[in-house]
C-alpha atoms as a PDB file:
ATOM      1  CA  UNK A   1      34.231  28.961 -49.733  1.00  0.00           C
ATOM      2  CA  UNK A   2      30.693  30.365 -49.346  1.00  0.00           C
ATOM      3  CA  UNK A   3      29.276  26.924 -48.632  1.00  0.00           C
ATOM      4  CA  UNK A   4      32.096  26.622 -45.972  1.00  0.00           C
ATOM      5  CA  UNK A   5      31.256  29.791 -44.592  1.00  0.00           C
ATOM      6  CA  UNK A   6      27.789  28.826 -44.228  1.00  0.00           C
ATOM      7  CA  UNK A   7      28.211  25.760 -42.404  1.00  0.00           C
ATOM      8  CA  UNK A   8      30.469  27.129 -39.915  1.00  0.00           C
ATOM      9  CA  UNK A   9      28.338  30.020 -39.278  1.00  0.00           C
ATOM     10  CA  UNK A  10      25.411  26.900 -38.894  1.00  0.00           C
ATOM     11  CA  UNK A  11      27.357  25.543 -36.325  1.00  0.00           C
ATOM     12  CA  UNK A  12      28.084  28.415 -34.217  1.00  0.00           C
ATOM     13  CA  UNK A  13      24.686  29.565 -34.107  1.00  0.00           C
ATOM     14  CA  UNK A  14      23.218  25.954 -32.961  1.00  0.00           C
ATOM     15  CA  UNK A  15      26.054  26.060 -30.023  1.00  0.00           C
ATOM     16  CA  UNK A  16      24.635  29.278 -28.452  1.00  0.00           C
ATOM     17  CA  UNK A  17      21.143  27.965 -27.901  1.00  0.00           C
ATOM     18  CA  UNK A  18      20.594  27.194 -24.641  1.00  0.00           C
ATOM     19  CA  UNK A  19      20.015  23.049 -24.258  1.00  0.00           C
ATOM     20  CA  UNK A  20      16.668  21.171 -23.910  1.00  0.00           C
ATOM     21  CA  UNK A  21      15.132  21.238 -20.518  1.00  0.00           C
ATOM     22  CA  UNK A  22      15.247  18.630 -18.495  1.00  0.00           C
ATOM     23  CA  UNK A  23      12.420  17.508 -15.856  1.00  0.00           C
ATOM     24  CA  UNK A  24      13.168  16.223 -12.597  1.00  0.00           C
ATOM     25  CA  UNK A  25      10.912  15.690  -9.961  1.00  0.00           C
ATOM     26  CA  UNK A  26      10.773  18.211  -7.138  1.00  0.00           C
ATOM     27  CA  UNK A  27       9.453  17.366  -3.486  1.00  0.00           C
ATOM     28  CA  UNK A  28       6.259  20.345  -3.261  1.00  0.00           C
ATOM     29  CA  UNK A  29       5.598  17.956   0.389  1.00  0.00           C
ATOM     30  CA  UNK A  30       8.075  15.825   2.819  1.00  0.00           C
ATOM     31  CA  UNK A  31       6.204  15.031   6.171  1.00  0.00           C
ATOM     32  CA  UNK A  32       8.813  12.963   8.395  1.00  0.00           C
ATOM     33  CA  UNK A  33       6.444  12.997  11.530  1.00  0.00           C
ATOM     34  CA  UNK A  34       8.965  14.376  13.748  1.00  0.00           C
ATOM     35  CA  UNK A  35       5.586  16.090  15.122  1.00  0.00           C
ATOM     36  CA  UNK A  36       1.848  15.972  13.980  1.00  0.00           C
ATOM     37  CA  UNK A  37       1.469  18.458  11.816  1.00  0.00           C
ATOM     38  CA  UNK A  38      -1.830  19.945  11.245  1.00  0.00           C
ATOM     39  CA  UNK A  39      -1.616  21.755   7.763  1.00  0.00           C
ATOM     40  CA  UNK A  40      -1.020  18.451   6.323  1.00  0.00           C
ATOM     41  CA  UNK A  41      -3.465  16.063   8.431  1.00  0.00           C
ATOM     42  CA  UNK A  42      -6.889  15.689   9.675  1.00  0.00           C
ATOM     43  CA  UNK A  43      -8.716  13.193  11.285  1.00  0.00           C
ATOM     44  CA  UNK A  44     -11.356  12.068   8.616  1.00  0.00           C
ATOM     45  CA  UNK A  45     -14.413  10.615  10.677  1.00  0.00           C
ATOM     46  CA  UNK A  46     -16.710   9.068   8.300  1.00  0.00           C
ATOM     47  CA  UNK A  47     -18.658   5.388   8.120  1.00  0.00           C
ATOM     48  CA  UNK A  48     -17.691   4.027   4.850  1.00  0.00           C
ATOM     49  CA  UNK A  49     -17.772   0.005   3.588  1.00  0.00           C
ATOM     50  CA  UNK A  50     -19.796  -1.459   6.346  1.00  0.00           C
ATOM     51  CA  UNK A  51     -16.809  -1.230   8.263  1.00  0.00           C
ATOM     52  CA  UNK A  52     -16.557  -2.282  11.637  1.00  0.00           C
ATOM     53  CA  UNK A  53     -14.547  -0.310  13.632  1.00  0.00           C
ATOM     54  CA  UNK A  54     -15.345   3.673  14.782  1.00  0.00           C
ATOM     55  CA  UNK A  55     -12.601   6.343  13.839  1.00  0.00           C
ATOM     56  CA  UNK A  56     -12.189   8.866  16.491  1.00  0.00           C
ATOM     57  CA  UNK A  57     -10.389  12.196  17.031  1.00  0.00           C
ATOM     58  CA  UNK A  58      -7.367  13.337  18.398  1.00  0.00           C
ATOM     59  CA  UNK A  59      -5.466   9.685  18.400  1.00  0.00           C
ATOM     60  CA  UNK A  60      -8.510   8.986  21.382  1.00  0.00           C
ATOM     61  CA  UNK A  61      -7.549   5.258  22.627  1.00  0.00           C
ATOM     62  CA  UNK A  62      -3.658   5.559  21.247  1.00  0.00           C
ATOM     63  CA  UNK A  63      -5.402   4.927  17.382  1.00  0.00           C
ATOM     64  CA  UNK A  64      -2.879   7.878  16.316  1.00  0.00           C
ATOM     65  CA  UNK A  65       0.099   8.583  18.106  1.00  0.00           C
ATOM     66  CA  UNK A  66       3.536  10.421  16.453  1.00  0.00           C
ATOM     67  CA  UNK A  67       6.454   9.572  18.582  1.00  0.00           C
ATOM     68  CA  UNK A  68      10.454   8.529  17.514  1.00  0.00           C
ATOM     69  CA  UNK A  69       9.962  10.035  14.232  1.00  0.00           C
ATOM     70  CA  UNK A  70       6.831   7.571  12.675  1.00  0.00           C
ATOM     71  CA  UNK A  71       3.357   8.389  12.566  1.00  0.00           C
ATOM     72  CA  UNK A  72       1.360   5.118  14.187  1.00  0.00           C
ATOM     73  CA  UNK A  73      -2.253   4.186  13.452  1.00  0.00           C
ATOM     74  CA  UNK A  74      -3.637   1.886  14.978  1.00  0.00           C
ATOM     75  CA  UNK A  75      -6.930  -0.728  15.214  1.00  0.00           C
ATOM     76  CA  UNK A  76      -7.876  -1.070  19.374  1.00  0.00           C
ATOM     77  CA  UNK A  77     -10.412  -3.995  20.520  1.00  0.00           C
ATOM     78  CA  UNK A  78     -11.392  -2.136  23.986  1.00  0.00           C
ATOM     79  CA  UNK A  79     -13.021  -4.871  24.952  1.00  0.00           C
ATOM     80  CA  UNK A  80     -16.490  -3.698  25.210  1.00  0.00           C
ATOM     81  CA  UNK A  81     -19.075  -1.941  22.856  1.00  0.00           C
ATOM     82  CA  UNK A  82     -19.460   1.390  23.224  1.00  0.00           C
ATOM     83  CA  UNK A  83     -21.355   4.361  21.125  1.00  0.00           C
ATOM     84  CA  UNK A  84     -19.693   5.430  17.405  1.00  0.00           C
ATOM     85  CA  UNK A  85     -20.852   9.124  16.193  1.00  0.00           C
ATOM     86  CA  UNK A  86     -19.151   8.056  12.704  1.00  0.00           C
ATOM     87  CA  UNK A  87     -21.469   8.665   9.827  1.00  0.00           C
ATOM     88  CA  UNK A  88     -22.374   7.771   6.330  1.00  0.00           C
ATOM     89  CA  UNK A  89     -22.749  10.022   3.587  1.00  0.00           C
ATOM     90  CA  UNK A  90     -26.272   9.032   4.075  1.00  0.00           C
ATOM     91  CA  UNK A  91     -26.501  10.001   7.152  1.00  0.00           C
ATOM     92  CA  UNK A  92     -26.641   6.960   9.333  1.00  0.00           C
ATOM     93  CA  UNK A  93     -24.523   6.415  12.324  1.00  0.00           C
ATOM     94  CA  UNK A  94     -22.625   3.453  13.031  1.00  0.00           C
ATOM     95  CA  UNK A  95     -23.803   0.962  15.683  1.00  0.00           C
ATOM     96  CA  UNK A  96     -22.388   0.661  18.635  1.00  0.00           C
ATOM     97  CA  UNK A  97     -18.503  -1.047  18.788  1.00  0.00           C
ATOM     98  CA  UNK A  98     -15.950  -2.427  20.614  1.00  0.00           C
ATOM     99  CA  UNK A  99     -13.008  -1.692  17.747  1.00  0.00           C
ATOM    100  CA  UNK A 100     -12.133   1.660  17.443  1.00  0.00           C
ATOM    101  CA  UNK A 101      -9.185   3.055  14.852  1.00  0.00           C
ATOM    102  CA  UNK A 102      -7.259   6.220  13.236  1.00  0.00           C
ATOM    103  CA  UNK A 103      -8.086   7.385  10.027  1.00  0.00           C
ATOM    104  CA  UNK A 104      -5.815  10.781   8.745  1.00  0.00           C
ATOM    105  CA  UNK A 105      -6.576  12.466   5.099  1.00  0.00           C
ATOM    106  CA  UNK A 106      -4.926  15.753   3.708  1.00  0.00           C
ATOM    107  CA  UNK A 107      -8.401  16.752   2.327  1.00  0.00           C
ATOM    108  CA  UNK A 108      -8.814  20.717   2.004  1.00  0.00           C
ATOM    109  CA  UNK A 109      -4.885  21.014   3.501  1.00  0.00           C
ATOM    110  CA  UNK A 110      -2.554  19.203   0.680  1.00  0.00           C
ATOM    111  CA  UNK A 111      -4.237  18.216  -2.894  1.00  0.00           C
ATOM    112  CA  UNK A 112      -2.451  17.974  -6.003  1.00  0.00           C
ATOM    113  CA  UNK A 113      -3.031  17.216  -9.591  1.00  0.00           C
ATOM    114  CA  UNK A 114      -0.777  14.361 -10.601  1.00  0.00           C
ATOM    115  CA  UNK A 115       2.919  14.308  -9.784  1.00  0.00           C
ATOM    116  CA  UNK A 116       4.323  11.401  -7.507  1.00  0.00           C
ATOM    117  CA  UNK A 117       3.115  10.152  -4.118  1.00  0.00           C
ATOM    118  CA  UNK A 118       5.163   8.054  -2.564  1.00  0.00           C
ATOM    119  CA  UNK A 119       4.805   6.855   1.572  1.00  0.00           C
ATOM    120  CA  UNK A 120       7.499   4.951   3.733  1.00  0.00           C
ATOM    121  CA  UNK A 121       5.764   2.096   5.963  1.00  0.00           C
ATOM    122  CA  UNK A 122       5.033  -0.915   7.213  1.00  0.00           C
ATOM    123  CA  UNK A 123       2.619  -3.106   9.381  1.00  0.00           C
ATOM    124  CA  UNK A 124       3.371  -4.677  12.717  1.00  0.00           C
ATOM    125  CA  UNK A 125       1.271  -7.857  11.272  1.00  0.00           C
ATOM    126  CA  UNK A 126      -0.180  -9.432   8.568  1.00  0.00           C
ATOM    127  CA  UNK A 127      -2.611 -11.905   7.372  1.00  0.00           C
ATOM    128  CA  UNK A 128      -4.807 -11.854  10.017  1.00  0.00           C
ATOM    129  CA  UNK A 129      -8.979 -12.047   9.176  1.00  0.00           C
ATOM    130  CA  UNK A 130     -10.747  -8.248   9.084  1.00  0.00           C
ATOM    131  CA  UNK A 131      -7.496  -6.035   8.918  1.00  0.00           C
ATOM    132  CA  UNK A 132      -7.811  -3.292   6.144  1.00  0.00           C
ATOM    133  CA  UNK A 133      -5.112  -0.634   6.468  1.00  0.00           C
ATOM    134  CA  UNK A 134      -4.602   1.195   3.478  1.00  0.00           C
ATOM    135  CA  UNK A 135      -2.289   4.557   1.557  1.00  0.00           C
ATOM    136  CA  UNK A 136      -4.358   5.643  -0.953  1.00  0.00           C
ATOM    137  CA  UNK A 137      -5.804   8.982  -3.039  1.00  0.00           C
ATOM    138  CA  UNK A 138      -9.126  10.207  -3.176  1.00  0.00           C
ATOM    139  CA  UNK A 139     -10.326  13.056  -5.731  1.00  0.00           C
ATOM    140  CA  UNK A 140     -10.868  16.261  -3.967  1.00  0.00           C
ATOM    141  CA  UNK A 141     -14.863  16.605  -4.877  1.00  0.00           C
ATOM    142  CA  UNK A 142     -15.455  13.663  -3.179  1.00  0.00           C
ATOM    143  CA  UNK A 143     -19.068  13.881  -1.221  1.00  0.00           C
ATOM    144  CA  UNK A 144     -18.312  12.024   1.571  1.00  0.00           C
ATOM    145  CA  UNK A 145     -18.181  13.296   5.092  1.00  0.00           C
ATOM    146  CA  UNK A 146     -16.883  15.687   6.253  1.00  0.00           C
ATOM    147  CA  UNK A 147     -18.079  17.843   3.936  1.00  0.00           C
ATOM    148  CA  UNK A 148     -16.578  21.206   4.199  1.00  0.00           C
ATOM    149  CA  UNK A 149     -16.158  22.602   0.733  1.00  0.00           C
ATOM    150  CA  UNK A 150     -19.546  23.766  -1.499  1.00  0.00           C
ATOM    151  CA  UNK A 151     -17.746  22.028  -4.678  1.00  0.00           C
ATOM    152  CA  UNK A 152     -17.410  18.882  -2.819  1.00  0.00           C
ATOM    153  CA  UNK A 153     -21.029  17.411  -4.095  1.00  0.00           C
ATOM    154  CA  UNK A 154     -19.384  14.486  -6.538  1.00  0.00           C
ATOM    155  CA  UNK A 155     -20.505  10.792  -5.638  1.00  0.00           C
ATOM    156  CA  UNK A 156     -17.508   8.295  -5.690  1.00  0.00           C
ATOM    157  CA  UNK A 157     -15.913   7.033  -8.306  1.00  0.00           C
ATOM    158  CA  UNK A 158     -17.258   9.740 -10.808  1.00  0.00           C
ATOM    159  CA  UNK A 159     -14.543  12.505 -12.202  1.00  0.00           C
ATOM    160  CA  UNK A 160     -13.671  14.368  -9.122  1.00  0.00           C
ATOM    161  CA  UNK A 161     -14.258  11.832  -6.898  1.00  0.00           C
ATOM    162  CA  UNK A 162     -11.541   8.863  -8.672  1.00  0.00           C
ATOM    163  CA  UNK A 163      -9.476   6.875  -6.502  1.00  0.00           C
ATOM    164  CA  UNK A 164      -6.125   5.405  -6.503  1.00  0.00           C
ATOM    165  CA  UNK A 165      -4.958   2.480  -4.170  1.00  0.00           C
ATOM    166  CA  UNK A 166      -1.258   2.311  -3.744  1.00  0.00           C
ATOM    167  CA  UNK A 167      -0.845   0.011  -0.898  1.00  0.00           C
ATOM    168  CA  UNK A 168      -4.073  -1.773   0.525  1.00  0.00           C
ATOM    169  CA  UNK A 169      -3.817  -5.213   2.640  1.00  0.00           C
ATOM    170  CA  UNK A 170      -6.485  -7.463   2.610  1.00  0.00           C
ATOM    171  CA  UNK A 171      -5.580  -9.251   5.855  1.00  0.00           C
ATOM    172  CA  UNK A 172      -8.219 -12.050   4.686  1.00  0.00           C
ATOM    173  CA  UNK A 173      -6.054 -13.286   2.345  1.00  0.00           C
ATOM    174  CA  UNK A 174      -2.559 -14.561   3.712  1.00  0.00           C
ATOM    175  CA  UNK A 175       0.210 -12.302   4.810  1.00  0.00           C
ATOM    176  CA  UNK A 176       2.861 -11.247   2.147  1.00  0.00           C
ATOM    177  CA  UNK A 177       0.827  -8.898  -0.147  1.00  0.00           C
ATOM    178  CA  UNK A 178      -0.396  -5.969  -1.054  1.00  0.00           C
ATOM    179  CA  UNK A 179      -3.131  -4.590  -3.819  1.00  0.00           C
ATOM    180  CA  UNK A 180      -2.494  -1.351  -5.814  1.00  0.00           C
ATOM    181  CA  UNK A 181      -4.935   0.082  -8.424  1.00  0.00           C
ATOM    182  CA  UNK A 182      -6.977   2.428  -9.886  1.00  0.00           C
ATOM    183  CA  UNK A 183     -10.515   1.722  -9.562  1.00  0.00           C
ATOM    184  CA  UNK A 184     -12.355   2.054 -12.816  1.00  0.00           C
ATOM    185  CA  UNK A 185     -15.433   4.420 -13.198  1.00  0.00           C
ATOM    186  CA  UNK A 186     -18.324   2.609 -14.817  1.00  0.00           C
ATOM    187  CA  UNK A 187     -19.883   5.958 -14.792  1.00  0.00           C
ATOM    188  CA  UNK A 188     -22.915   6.193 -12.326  1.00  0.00           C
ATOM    189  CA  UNK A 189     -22.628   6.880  -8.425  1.00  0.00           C
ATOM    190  CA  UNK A 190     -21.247   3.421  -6.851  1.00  0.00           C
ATOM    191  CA  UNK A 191     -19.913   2.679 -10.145  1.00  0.00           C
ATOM    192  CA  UNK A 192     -16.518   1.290  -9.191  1.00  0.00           C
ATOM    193  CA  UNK A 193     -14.912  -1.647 -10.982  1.00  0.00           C
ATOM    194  CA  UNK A 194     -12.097  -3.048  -8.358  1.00  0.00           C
ATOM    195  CA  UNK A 195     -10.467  -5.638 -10.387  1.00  0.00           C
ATOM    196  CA  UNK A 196      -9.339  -4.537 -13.814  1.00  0.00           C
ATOM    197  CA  UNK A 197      -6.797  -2.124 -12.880  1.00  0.00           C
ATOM    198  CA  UNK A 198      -5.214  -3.650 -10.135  1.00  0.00           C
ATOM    199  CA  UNK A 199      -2.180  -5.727  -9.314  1.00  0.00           C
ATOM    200  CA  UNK A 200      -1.383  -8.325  -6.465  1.00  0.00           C
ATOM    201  CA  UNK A 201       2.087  -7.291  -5.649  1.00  0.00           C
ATOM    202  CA  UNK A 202       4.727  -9.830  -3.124  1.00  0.00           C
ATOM    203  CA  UNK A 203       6.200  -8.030  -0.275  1.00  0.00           C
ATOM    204  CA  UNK A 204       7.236  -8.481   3.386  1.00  0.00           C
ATOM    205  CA  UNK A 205       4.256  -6.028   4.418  1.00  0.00           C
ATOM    206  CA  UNK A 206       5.832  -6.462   8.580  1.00  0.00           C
ATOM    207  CA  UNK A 207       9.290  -4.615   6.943  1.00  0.00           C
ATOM    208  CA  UNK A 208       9.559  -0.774   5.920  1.00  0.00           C
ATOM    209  CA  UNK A 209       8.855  -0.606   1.911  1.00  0.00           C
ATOM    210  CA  UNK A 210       8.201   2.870  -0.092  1.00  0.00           C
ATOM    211  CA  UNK A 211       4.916   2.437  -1.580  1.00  0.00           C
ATOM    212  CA  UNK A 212       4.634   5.178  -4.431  1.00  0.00           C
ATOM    213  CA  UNK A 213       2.339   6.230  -7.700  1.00  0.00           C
ATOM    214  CA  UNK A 214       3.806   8.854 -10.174  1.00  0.00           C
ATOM    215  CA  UNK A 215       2.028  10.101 -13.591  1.00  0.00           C
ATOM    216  CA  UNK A 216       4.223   9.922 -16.406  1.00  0.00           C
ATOM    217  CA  UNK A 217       3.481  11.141 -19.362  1.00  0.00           C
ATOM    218  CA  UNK A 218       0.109   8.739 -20.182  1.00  0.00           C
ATOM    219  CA  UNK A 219       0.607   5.791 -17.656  1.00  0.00           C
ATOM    220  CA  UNK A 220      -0.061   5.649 -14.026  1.00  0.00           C
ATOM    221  CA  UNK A 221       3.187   3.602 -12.647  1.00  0.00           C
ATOM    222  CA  UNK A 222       3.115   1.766  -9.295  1.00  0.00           C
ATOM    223  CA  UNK A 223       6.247   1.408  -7.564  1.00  0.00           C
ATOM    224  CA  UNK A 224       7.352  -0.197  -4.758  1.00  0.00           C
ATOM    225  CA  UNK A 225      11.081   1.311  -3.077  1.00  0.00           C
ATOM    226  CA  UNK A 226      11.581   3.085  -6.240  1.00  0.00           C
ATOM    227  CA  UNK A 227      10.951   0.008  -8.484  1.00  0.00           C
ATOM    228  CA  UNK A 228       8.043  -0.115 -11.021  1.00  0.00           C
ATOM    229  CA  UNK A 229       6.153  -2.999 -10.089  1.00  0.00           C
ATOM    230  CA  UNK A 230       2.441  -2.330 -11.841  1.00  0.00           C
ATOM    231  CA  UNK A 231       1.915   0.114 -14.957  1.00  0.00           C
ATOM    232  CA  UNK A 232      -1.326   1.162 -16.198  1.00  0.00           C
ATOM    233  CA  UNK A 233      -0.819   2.386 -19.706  1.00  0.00           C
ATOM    234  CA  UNK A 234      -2.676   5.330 -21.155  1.00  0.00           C
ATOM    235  CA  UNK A 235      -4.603   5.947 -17.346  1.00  0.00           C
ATOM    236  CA  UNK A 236      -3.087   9.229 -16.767  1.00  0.00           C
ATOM    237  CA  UNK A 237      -5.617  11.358 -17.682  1.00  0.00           C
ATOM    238  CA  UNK A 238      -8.652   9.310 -16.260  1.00  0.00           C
ATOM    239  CA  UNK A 239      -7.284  10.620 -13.104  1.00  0.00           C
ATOM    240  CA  UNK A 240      -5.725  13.770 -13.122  1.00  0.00           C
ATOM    241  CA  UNK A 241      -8.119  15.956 -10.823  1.00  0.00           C
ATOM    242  CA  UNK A 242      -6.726  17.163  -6.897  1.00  0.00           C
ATOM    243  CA  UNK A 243      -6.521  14.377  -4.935  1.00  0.00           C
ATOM    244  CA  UNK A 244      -5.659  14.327  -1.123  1.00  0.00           C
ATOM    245  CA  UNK A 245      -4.033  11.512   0.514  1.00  0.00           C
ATOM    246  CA  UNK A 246      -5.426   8.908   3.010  1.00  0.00           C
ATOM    247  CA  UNK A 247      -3.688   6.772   5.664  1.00  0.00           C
ATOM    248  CA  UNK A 248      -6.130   4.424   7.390  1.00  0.00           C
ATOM    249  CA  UNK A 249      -6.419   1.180   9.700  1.00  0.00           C
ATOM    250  CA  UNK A 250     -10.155  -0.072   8.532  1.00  0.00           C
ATOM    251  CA  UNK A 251     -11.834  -3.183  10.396  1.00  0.00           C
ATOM    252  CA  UNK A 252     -14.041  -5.010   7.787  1.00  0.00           C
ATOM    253  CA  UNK A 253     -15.588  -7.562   9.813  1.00  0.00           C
ATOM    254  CA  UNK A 254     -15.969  -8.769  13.509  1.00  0.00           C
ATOM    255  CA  UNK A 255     -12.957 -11.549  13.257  1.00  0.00           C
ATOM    256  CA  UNK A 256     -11.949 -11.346  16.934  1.00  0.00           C
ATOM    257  CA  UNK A 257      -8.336  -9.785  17.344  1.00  0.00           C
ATOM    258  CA  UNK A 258      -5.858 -10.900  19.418  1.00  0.00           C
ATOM    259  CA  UNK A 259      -3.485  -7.932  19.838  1.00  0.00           C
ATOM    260  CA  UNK A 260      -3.730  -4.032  18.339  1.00  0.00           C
ATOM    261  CA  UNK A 261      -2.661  -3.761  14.654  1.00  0.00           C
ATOM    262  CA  UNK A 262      -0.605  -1.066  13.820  1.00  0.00           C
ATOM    263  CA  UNK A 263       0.501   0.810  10.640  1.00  0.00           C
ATOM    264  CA  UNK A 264       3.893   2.785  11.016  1.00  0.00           C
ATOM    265  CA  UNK A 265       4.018   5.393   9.149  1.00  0.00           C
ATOM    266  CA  UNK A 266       8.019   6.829   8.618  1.00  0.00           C
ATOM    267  CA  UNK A 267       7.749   9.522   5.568  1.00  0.00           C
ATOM    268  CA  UNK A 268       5.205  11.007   3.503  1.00  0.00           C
ATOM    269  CA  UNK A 269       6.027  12.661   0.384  1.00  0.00           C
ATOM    270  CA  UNK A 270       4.781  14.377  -2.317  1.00  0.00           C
ATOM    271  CA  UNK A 271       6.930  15.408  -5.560  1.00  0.00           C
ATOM    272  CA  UNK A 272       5.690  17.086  -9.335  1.00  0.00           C
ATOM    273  CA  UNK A 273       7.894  17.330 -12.397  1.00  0.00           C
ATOM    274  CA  UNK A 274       9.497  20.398 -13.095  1.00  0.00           C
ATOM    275  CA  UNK A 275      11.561  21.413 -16.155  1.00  0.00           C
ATOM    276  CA  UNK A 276      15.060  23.125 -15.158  1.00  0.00           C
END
C-alpha cells in the first residue's frame, strides 16, 4: 500500500510541472516596401571588387525605386561616362562610368546575431555577361566605407567582418542559378576562401523565390521557399557576430547591356528563436 501510495503521489507531482518550452521563431523585422523606410535602409556607397558600375544616392537614375509594394534595384547603362565619387576602403575613387546602380544595407539601423533571414525576390533577367545582384550578410565591424561607427576597424573576412551569401547570381554563367555560402576565413585581411562552403543551387531566378539562412543549433541551413536546399554542419558559431543585410545590383565587367537589369525586391524579413 505504501509503494502504491508512492507512485501515485509520483505521478501527480510530475503532472503539475509546467511542460518543456518550445521555440518558435518570431519575426523581430518584416519590411514589405509598401514605402522606403529609412530605419531599416541606407544607401551603402562604396567601390568594392573592381566593380564596374557607380552606386548613387537617393534611387538617382531610377537605380532604387519602391512602388506597388516591391522594392526595385536596378543596373542603368546611361549611355555615356560620367564622374563616380564611390570609394575604396583605400581610398581611391572609381573612374569615370557609364553604368550606374542601387546598393541598400541595414548597417548601423538593423543587425542581429543569428536567427533567420529570409528575402522574397526575383530578377527581371538572367544569364547575361557582368550582372552581379546579390542578398547577402555582412558582419557589423566590417571596415569598409562608410565608416560611421569607431568599432567598425575589422578587415573582411576576419571575426566581425564574416560574410554570408544567400542568393548571389553570377550572370556569367548561364541563367537558372544561384550561389549561397559562407565564405571561409583563412585568417589574415583578404583571407576569403569562396568555394568550400558554397552550393550551386537550380532555380527560375526571373520568378519570385524566398531566399533564406537560419542558425540552428550548430549548422548554418540555406533554404530556398522554406525548403533546405544547402546545410553547413557545425558553421554556426564561425559566424555568429551582428550582421546587417545587403541588397545589391553589382556590374563586374564592361559586357555591354542591352536593357536595365532589375532586382525586385517583395519582403524582407528577419525572425530569432524564442522559447514560449
Amino acid at each position: 500500500m505504501r509503494n502504491q501510495l508512492t507512485y501515485l503521489s509520483l505521478v501527480l507531482m510530475l503532472s503539475t510541472l509546467a511542460p518543456a518550452q518550445a521555440a518558435t521563431w518570431e519575426t523581430v523585422l518584416f519590411d514589405d516596401f509598401i514605402q522606403f523606410d529609412a530605419t531599416n535602409w541606407q544607401d551603402q556607397i562604396l567601390w568594392v571588387n573592381n566593380e564596374d558600375q557607380c552606386y548613387v544616392r537617393n534611387g538617382a537614375f531610377g537605380t532604387r525605386e519602391v512602388s506597388n509594394g516591391t522594392l526595385k534595384l536596378r543596373v542603368i547603362d546611361l549611355g555615356q561616362v560620367q564622374p563616380c565619387d564611390n570609394v575604396d576602403k583605400s581610398g581611391n575613387v572609381h573612374p569615370p562610368t557609364r553604368y550606374v546602380a542601387g546598393r541598400l544595407s541595414s548597417k548601423n539601423l538593423q543587425e542581429f546575431s543569428r536567427g533567420r533571414w529570409t528575402a522574397r525576390l526575383r530578377i527581371n533577367r538572367a544569364g547575361e555577361a557582368g550582372m552581379f545582384p546579390a542578398w547577402w550578410l555582412l558582419g557589423a565591424r566590417n571596415n569598409e566605407p562608410p565608416v560611421q561607427e569607431a568599432d567598425e576597424n575589422i578587415c573582411w573576412p576576419m571575426p566581425g567582418s564574416g560574410e554570408i551569401d544567400i542568393f548571389e547570381h553570377f550572370g556569367g554563367g548561364g541563367p537558372g542559378h544561384y550561389a549561397a555560402r559562407k565564405i571561409k576565413s583563412l585568417g589574415n585581411c583578404k583571407g576569403g576562401d569562396w568555394a568550400s562552403e558554397m552550393s550551386v543551387i537550380t532555380a527560375d531566378l526571373t520568378e519570385y523565390h524566398a531566399y533564406g539562412v537560419e542558425w540552428l543549433a550548430e549548422d548554418l541551413i540555406f533554404r530556398l521557399d522554406g525548403e533546405e536546399v544547402f546545410r553547413l554542419e557545425g558553421a554556426a558559431d564561425a559566424i555568429s557576430e551582428p550582421l546587417f543585410a545587403i541588397l545589391n545590383y553589382a556590374k563586374i565587367d564592361d559586357s555591354p547591356m542591352t536593357a536595365p537589369w532589375v532586382m525586385e525586391v517583395d519582403w524582407v524579413r528577419y525572425e530569432m528563436l524564442r522559447n514560449e
